[in-house]
N, C-alpha and C. Protein backbone atom coordinates (compact mmCIF):
# COMPACT_ATOMS: atom_id res chain seq x y z
N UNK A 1 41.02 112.66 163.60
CA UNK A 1 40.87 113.37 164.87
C UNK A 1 42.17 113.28 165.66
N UNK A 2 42.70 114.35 166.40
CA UNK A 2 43.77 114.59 166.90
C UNK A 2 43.23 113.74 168.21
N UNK A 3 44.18 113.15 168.95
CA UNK A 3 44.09 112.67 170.24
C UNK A 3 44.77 113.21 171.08
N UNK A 4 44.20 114.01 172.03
CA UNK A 4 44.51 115.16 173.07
C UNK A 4 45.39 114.75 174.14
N UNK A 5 45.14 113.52 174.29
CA UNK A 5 46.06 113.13 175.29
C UNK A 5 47.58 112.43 174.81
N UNK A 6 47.57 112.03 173.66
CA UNK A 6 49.03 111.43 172.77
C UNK A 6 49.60 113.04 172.91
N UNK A 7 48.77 114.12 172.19
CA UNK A 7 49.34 115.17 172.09
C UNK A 7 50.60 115.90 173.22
N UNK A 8 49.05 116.08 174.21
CA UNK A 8 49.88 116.29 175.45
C UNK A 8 51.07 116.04 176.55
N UNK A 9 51.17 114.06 175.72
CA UNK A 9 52.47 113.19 176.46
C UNK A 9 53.15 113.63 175.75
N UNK A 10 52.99 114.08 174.64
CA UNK A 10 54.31 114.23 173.18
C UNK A 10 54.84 115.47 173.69
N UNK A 11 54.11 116.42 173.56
CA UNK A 11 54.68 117.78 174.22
C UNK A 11 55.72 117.66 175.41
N UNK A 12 54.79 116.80 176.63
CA UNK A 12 55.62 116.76 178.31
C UNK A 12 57.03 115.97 177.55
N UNK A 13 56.67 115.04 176.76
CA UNK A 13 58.19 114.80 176.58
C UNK A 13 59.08 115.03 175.85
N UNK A 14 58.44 115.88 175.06
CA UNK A 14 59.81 116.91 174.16
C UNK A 14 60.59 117.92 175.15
N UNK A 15 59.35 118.52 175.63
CA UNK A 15 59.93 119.52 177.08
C UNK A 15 60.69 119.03 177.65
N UNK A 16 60.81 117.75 178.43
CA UNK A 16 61.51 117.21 179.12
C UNK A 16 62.78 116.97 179.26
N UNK A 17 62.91 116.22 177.27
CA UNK A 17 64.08 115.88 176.75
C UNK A 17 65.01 117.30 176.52
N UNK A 18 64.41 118.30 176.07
CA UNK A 18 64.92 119.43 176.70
C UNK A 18 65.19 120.47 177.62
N UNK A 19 64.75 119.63 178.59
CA UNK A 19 64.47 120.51 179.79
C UNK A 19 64.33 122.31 180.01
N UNK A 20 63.00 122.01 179.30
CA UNK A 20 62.31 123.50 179.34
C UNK A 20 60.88 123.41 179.91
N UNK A 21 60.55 124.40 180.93
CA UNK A 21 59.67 124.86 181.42
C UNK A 21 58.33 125.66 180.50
N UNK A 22 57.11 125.55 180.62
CA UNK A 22 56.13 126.37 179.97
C UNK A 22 56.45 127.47 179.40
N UNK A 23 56.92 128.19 180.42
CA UNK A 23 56.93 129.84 180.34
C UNK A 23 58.50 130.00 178.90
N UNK A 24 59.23 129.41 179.47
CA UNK A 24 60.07 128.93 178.37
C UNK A 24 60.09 128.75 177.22
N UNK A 25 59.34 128.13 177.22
CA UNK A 25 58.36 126.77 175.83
C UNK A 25 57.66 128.52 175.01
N UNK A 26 57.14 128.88 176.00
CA UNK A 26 55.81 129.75 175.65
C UNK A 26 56.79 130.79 174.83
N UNK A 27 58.11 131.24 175.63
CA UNK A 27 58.55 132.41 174.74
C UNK A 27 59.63 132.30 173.85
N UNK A 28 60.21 130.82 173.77
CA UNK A 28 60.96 130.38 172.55
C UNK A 28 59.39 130.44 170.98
N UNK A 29 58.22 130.32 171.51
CA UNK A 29 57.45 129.77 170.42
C UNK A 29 56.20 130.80 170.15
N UNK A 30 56.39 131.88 170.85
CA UNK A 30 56.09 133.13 170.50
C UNK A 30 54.59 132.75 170.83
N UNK A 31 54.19 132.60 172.30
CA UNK A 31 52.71 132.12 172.67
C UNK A 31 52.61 132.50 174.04
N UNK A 32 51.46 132.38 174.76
CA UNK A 32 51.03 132.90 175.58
C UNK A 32 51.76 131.77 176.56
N UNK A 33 51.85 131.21 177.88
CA UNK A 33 52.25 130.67 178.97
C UNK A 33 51.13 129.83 179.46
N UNK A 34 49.98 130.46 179.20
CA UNK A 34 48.45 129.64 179.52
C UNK A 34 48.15 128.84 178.28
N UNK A 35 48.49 129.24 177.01
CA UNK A 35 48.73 128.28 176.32
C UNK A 35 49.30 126.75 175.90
N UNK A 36 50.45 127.06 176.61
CA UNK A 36 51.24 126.17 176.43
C UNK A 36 50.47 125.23 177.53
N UNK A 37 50.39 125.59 178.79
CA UNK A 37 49.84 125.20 180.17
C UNK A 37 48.50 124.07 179.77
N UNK A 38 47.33 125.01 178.40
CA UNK A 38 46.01 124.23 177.98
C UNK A 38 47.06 122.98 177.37
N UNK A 39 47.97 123.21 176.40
CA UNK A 39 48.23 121.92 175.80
C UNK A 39 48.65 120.81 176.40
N UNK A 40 49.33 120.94 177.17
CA UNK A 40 50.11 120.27 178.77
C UNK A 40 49.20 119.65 179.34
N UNK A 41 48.08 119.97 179.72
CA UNK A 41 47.02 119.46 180.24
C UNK A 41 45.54 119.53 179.27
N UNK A 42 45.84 119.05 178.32
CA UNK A 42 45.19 118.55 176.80
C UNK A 42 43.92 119.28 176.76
N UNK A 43 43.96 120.13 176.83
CA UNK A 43 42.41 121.12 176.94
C UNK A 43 42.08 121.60 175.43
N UNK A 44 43.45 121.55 174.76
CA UNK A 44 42.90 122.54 173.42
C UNK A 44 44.54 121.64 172.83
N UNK A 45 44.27 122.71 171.26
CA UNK A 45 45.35 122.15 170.80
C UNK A 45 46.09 123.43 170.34
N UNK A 46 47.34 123.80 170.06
CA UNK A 46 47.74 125.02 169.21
C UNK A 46 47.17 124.98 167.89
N UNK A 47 47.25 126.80 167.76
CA UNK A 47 46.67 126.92 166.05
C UNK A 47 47.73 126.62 165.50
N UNK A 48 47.52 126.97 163.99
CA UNK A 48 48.79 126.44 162.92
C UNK A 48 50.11 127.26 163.03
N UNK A 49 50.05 128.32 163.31
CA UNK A 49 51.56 129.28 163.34
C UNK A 49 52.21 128.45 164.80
N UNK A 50 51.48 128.14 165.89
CA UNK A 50 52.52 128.08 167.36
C UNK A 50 52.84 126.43 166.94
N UNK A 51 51.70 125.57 166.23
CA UNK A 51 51.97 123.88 166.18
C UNK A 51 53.34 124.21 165.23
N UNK A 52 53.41 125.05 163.72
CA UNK A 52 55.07 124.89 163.22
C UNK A 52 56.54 125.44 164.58
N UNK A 53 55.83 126.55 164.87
CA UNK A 53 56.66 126.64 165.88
C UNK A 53 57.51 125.97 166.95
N UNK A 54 56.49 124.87 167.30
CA UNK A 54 56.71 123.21 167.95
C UNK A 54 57.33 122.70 167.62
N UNK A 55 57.10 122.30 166.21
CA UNK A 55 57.79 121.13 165.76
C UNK A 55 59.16 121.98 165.29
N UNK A 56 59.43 123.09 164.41
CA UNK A 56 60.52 123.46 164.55
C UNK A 56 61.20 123.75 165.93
N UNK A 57 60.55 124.20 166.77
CA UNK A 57 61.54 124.28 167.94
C UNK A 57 62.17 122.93 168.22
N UNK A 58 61.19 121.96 168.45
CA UNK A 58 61.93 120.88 168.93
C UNK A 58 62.42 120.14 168.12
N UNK A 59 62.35 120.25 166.59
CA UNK A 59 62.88 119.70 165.40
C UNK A 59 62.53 118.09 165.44
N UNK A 60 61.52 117.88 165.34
CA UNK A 60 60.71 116.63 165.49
C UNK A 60 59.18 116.89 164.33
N UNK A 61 59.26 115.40 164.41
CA UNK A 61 58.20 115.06 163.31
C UNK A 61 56.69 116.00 163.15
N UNK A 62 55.97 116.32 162.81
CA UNK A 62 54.61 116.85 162.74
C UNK A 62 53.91 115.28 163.61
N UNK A 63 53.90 114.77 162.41
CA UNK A 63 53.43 113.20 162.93
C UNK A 63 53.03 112.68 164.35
N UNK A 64 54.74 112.81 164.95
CA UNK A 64 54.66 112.18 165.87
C UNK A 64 53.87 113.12 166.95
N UNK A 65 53.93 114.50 166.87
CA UNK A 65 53.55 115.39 168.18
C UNK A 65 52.07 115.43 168.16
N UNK A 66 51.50 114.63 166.56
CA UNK A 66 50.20 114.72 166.96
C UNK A 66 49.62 113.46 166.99
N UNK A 67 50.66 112.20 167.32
CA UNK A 67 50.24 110.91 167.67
C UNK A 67 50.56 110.65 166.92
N UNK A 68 50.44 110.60 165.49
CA UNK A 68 50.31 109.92 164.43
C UNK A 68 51.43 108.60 164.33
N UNK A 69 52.80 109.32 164.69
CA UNK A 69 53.65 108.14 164.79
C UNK A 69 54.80 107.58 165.81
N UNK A 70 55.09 106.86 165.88
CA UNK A 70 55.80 106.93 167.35
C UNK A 70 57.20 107.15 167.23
N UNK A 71 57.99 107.80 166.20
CA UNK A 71 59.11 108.01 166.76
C UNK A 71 59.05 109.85 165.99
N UNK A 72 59.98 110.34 166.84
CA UNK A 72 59.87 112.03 166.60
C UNK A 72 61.10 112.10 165.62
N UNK A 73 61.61 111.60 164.86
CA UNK A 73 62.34 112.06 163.78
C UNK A 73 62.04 111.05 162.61
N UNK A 74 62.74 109.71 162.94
CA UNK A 74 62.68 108.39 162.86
C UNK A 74 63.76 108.75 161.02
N UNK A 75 64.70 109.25 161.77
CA UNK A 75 66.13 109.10 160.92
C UNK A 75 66.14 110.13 159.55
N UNK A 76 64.93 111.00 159.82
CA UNK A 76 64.67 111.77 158.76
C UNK A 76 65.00 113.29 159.12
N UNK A 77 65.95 113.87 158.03
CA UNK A 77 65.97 115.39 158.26
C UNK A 77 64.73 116.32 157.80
N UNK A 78 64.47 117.16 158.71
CA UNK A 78 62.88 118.14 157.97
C UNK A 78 63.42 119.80 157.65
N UNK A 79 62.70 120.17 156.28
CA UNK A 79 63.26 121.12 155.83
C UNK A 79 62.34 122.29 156.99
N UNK A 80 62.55 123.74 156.49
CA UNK A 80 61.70 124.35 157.17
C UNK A 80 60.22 124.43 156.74
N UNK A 81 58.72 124.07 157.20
CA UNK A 81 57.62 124.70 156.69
C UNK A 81 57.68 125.61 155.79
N UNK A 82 56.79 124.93 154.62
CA UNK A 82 56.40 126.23 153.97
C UNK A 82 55.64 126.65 153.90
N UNK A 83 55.11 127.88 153.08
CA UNK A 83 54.47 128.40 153.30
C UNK A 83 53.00 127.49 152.62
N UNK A 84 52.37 127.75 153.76
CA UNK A 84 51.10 126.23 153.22
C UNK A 84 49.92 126.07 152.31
N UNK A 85 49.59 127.85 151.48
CA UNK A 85 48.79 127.83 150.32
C UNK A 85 49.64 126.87 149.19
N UNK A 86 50.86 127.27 148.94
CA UNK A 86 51.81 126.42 147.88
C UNK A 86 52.00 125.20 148.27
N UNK A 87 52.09 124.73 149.68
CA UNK A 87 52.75 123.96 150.03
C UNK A 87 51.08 122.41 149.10
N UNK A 88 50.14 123.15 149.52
CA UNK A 88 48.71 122.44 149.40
C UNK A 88 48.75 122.29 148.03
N UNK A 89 49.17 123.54 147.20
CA UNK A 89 48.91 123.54 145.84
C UNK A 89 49.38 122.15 144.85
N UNK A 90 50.99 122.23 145.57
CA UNK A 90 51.37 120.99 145.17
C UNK A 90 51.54 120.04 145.17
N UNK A 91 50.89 119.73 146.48
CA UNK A 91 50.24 118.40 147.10
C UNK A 91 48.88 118.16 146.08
N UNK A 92 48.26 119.16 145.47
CA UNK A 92 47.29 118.91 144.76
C UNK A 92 47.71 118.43 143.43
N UNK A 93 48.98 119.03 142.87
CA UNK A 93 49.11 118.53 141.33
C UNK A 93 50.05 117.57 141.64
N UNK A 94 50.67 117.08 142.48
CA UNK A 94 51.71 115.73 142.30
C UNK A 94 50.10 114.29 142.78
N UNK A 95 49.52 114.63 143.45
CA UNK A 95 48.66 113.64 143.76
C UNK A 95 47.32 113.75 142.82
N UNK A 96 47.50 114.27 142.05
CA UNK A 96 46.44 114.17 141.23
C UNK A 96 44.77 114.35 141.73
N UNK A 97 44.56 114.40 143.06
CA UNK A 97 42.93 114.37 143.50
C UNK A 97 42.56 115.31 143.25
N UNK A 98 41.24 115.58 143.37
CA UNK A 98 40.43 116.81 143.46
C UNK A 98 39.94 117.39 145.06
N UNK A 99 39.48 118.79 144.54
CA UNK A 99 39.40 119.67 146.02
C UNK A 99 37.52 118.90 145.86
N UNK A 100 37.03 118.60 144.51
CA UNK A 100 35.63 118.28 145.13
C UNK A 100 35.49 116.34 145.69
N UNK A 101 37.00 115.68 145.28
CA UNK A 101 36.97 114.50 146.04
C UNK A 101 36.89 114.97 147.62
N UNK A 102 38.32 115.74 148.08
CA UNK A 102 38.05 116.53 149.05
C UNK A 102 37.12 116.65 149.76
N UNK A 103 36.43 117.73 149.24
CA UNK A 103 34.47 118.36 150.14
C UNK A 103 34.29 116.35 150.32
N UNK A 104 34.09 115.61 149.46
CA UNK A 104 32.90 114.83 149.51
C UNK A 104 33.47 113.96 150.68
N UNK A 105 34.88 113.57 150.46
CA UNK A 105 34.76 112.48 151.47
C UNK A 105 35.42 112.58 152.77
N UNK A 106 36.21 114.34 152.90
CA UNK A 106 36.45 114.54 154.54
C UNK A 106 35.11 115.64 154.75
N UNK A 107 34.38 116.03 153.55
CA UNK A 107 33.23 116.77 154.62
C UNK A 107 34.26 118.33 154.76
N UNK A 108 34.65 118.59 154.22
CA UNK A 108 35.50 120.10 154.18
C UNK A 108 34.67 120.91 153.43
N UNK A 109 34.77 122.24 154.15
CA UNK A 109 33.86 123.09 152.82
C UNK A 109 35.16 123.23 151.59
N UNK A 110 33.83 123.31 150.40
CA UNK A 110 34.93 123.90 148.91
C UNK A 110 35.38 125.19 149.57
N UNK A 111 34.78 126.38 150.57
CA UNK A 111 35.07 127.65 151.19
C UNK A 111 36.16 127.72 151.41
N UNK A 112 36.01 126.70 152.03
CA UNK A 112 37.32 126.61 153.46
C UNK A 112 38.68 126.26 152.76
N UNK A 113 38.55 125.14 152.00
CA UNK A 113 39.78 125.02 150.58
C UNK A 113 40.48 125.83 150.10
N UNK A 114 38.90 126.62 149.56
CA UNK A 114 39.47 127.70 148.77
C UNK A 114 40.17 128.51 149.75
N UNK A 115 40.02 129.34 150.84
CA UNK A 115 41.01 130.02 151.61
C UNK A 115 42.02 129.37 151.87
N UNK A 116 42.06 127.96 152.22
CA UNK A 116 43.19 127.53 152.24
C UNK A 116 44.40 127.83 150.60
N UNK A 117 43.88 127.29 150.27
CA UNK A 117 44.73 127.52 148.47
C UNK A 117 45.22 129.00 148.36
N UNK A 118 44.50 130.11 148.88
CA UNK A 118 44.23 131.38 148.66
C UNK A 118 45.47 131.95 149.69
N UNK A 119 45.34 131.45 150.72
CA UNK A 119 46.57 131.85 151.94
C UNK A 119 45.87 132.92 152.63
N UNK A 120 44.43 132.73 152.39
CA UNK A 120 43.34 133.62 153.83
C UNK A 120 43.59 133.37 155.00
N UNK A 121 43.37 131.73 155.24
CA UNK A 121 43.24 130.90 156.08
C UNK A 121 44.33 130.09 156.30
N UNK A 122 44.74 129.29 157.26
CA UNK A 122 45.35 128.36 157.82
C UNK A 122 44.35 127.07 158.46
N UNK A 123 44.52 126.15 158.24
CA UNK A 123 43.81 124.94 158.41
C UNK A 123 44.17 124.59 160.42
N UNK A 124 43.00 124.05 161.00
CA UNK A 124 43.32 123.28 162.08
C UNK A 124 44.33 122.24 162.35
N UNK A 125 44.38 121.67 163.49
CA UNK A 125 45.31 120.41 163.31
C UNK A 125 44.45 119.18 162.95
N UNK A 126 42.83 119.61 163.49
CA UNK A 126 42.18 118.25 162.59
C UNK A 126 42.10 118.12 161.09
N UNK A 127 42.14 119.23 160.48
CA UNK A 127 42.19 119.81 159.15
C UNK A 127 43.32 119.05 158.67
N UNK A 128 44.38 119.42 159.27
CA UNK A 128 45.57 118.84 158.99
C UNK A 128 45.61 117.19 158.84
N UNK A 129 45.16 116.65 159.95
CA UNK A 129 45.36 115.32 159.64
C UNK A 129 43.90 114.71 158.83
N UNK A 130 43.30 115.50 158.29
CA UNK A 130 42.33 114.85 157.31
C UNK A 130 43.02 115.38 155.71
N UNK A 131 43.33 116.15 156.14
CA UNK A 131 44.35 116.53 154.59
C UNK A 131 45.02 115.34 154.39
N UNK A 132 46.21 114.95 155.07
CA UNK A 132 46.84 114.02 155.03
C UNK A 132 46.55 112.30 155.20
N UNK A 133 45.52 113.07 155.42
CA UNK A 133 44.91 111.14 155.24
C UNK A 133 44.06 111.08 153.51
N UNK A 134 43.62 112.07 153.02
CA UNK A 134 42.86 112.25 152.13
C UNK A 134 43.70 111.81 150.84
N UNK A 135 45.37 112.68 151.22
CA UNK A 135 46.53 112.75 150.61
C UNK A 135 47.18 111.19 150.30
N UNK A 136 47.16 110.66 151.65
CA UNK A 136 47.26 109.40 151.79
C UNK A 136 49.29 109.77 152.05
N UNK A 137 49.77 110.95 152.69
CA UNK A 137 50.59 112.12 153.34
C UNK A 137 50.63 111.94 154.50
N UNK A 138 52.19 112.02 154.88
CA UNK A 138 52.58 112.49 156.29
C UNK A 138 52.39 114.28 156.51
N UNK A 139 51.68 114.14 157.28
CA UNK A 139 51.72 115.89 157.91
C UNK A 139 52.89 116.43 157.48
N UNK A 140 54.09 115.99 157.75
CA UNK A 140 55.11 117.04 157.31
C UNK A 140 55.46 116.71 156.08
N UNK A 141 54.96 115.72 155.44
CA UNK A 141 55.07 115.82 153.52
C UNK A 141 54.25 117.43 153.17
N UNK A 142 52.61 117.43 153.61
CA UNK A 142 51.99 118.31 153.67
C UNK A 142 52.54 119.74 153.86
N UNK A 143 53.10 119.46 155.18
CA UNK A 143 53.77 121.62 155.11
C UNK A 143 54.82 121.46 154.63
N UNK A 144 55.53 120.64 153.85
CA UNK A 144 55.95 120.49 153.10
C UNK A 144 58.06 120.59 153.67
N UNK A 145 57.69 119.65 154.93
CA UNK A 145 59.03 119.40 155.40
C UNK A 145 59.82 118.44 155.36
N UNK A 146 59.15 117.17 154.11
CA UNK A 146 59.76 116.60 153.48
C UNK A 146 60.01 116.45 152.43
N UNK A 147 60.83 115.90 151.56
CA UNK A 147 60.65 116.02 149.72
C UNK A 147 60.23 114.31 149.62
């Protein structure tokens, strides 16, 4: 589970460190201004296209912006996101698990997988960090912004 409020300090202080404003934020990352505004004040979280947008804008960890870890680079260069049906695919054959270990023990539909694998769908950010815990994966191993 994402924690809304780590989220939200992570954001105020990426902004900060770059001293950019919402409206700013909002049109470097191709999003609404009330958007940015819900995340700021932890109401919601971004979907998957504006959260890569984030972390590439501010060129910081996946990890850290969604709590997970406390430093936003922590000495590591990140490639760009890829594209995340492949990116999953091969998170599936280097780790050897299954999509029905998957269903059973985060409770994911096989559906929802399958669009994911398929490139229908894009996964949540809770999605995300149950992938990566399942993976036993850093989020940005996952979209695949590390080797």
């Amino acid at each position: 589970m994402v924690n809304l409020s780590k989220f939200d300090e992570r954001l105020k202080e990426l902004m900060s460190d770059k001293n950019i404003n919402a409206p700013a934020l909002a049109k470097a990352v191709g999003t609404d201004r009330t958007n940015i505004t819900r995340y700021m004040r932890g109401e919601r979280l971004p979907q998957f296209l504006t959260f890569v947008a984030l972390i590439e804008f501010f060129d910081c960890s996946a990890d850290y912006l969604l709590g997970l870890t406390e430093y936003q680079k922590d000495g590591k260069k990140y490639f760009k996101v890829q594209q995340f049906d492949k990116s999953l695919k091969n998170v599936f054959v280097k780790s050897g698990k299954s999509q029905y270990g998957l269903v059973k023990q985060k409770k994911i539909s096989a559906s929802l997988i399958f669009d994911w694998l398929t490139g229908k769908r894009l996964p949540s950010m809770e999605n995300l960090i149950k992938l990566s815990e399942y993976f036993e994966i850093s989020v940005d191993y996952l979209l695949g912004r590390e080797k």
